[in-house]
Structure formats: structure tokens, C-alpha cells
Protein backbone atom coordinates (compact mmCIF):
# COMPACT_ATOMS: atom_id res chain seq x y z
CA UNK A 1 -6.98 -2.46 13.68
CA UNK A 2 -10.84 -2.52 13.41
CA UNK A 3 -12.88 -1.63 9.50
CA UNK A 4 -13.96 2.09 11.76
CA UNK A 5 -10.54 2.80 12.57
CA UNK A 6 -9.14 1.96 9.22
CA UNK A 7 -12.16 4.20 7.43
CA UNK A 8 -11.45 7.03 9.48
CA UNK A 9 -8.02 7.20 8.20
CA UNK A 10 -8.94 6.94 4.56
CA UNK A 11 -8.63 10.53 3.94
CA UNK A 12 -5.24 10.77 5.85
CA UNK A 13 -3.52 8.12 3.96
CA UNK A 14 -4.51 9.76 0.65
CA UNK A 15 -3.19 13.16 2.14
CA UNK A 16 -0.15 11.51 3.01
CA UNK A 17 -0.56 12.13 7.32
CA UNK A 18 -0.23 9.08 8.76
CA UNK A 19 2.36 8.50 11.20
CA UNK A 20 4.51 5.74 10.10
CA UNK A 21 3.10 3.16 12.54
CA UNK A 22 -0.02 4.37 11.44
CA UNK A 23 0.47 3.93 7.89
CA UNK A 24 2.09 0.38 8.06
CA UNK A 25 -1.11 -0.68 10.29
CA UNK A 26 -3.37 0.96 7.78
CA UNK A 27 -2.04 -0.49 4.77
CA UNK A 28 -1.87 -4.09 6.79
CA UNK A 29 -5.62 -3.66 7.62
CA UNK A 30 -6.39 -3.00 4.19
CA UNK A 31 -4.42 -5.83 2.38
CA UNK A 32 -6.16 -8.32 4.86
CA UNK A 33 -9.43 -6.79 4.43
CA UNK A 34 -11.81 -6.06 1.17
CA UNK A 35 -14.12 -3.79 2.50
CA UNK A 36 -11.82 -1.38 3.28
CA UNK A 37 -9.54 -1.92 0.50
CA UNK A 38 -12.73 -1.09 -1.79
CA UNK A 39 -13.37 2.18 0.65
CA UNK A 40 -9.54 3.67 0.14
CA UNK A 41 -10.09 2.43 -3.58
CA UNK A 42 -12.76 4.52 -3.35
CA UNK A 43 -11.70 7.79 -1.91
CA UNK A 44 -8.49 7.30 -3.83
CA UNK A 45 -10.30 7.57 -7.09
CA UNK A 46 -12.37 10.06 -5.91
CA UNK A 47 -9.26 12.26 -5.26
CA UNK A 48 -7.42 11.69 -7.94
CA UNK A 49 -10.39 12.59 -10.72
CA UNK A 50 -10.63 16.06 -8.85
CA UNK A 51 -6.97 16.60 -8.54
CA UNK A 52 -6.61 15.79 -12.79
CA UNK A 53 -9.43 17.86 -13.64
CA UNK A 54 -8.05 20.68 -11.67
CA UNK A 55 -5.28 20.29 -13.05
CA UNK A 56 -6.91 19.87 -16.64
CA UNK A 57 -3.35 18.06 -17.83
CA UNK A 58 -4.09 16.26 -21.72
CA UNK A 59 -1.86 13.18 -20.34
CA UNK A 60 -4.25 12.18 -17.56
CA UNK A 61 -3.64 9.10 -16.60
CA UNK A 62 -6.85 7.16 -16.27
CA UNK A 63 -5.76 4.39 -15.13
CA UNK A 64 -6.61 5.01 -10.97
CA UNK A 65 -6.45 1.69 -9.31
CA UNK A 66 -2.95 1.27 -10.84
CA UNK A 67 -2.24 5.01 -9.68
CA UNK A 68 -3.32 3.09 -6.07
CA UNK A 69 -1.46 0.04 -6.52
CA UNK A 70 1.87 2.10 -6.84
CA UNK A 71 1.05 4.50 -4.16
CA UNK A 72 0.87 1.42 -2.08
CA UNK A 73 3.84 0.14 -3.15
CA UNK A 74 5.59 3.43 -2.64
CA UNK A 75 4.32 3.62 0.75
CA UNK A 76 5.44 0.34 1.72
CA UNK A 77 8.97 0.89 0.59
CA UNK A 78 9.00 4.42 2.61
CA UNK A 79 7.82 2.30 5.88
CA UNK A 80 11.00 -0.16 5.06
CA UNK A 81 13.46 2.77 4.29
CA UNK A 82 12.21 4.47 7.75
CA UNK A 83 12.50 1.14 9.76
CA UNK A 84 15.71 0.69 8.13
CA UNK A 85 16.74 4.61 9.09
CA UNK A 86 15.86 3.72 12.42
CA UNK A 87 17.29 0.06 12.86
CA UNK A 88 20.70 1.90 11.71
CA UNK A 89 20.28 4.70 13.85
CA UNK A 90 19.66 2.58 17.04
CA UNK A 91 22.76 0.18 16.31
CA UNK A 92 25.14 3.14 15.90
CA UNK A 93 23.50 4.72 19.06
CA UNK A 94 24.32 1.26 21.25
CA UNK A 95 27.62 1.42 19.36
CA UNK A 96 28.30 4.91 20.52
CA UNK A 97 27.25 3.81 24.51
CA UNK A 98 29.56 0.72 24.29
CA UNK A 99 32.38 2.73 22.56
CA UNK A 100 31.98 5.44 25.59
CA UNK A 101 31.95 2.68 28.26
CA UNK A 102 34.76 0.90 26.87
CA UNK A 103 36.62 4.06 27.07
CA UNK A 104 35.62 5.29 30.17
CA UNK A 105 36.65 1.59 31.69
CA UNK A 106 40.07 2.06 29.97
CA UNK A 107 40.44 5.68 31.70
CA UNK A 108 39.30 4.37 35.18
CA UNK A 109 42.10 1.60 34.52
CA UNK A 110 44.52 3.56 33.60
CA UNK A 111 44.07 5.86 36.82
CA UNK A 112 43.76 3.24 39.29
């Protein structure tokens, strides 16, 4: 992924629209690359301030690139539960197909 591509998905990442690939590329672009970091860090801040003074909440938390960091974090472990998901979804699906073609070979034995 080029610094463009990764700035014009900024706003989606905060919003939470990335596809999955396109959030695990993202967030690889961004660990690899300052710039860009500094741009989400950016936005992120940005978005946060307005959604805390909207809210007008007395236990703001002020703290926004540690509000970052875990959204990171939290992102990353959604990407490995997903992959995970769909690791475990694709075994039981070849386990399935063998299971079927084991017992459709023990049928056509059993007739012939």
C-alpha cells in the first residue's frame, strides 16, 4: 500500500468501514510508516475531541493517542479473531467434502 492510498482511508478506519483485508493492510502501512501514522493520529484526535464535546461527558478521557493505541490494538485482535473464524470455517468445510466423499465411496462400494 502507497502513503495516498493509506490517507484516503483515514476517515474509514476511524468510522470503522474497512473491509478486513483493508484494515489489516491499513494498519500494516501505518505501523511501517510515520507519516501516515501521524495523519490517522491526526484525524483520530480530531474525531475524538468532537465526539467528547458532543457528548459533553465530565470523565473525558484526554488522553487520545492512548485512546488510538487501543483502538489499534482492538483492531488487530478483531483481524486475528476473523482470520481465525475463517481458518476454522474452511477446515470444517474440507472436513465436511472429505466426510461426504468418504461416504459416498463407501455407498458406491457397498452397491457394486
Amino acid at each position: 500500500m502507497n502513503c495516498q492510498t493509506a490517507e484516503g482511508m483515514v476517515s474509514r478506519y476511524i468510522e470503522h468501514t474497512l473491509s478486513l483485508d483493508e484494515e489489516e493492510e491499513f494498519l500494516d502501512h501505518v505501523e511501517s510508516c510515520s507519516s501516515c501514522y501521524d495523519e490517522l493520529e491526526t484525524y483520530f484526535i480530531v474525531h475524538r475531541a468532537m465526539q467528547q464535546l458532543d457528548e459533553e461527558n465530565e470523565d473525558s478521557v484526554l488522553d487520545f493517542r492512548e485512546l488510538l493505541e487501543e483502538d489499534i490494538r482492538r483492531s488487530k485482535r478483531y483481524i486475528l479473531r476473523r482470520k481465525f473464524r475463517r481458518a476454522v470455517t474452511g477446515l470444517g468445510f474440507c472436513g465436511l467434502i472429505a466426510g461426504l466423499g468418504g461416504f459416498l465411496i463407501y455407498v458406491i462400494i457397498q452397491i457394486v
